[in-house]
Protein backbone atom coordinates (compact mmCIF):
# COMPACT_ATOMS: atom_id res chain seq x y z
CA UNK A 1 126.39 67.87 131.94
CA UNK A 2 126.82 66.78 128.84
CA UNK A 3 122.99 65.94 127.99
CA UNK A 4 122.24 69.28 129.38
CA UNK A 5 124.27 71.34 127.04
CA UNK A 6 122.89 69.24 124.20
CA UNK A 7 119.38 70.28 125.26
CA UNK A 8 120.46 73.42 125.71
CA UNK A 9 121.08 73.99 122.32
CA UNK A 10 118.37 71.96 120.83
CA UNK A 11 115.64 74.60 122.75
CA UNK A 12 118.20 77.68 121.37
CA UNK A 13 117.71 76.15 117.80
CA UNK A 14 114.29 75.24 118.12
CA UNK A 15 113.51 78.23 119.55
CA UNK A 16 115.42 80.60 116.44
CA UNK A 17 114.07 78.47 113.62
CA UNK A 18 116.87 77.03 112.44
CA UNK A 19 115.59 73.33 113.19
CA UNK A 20 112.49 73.90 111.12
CA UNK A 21 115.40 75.24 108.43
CA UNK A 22 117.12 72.11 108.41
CA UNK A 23 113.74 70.21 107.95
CA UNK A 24 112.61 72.66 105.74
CA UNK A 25 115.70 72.10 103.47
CA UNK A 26 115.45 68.63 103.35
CA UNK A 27 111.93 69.03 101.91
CA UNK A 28 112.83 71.50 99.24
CA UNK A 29 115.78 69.39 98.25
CA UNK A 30 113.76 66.98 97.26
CA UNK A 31 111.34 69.16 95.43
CA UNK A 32 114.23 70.30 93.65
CA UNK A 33 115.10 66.90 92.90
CA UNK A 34 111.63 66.02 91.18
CA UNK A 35 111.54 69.76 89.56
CA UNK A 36 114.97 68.48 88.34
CA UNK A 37 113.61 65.13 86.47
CA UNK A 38 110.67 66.74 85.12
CA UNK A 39 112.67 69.35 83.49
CA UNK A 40 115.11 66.42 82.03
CA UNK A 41 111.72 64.65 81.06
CA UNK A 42 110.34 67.88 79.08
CA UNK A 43 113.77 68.52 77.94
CA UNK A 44 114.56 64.60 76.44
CA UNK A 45 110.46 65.06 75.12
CA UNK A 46 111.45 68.15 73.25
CA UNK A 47 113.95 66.74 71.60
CA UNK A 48 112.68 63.83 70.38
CA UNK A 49 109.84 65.82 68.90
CA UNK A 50 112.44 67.81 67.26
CA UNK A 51 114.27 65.14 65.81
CA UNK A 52 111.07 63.26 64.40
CA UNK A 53 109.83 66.67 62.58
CA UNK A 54 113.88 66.62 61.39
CA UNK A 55 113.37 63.24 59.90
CA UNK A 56 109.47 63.77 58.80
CA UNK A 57 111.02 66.35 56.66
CA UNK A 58 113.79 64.43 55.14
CA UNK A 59 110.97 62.03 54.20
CA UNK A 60 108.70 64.54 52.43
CA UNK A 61 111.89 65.88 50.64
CA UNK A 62 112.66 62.96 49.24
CA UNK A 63 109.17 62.15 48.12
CA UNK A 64 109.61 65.11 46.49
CA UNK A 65 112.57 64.45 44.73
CA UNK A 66 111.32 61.35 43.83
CA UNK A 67 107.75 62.47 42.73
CA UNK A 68 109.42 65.28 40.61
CA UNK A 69 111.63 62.46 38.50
């Protein structure tokens, strides 16, 4: 009795979707996932672009400076 309810609802949920959901979900979370770390990668990229124009900058001031003495 207890098998057959099980299948039951198995054949009720297969048959609405909402198996394919759950599957479907566990995909997408792990797209999200990878969307996720690429963003962080982009993001830490960015940054470090930013901060070597920052200090590229300092350097060419102080050239300047220098030079100008």
């Amino acid at each position: 009795m207890k098998h057959f309810l099980t299948l039951i609802c198995a054949a009720f949920l297969a048959g609405c979707g909402l198996a394919g959901t759950a599957g479907t979900t566990a995909a997408g979370s792990a797209a999200e996932a990878e969307q996720a770390q690429q963003a962080k990668q982009i993001e830490d990229r960015a940054r470090q672009q930013a901060e070597d124009a920052v200090a590229q900058d300092a350097a060419q001031r102080a050239q300047a400076e220098k030079d100008a003495q």
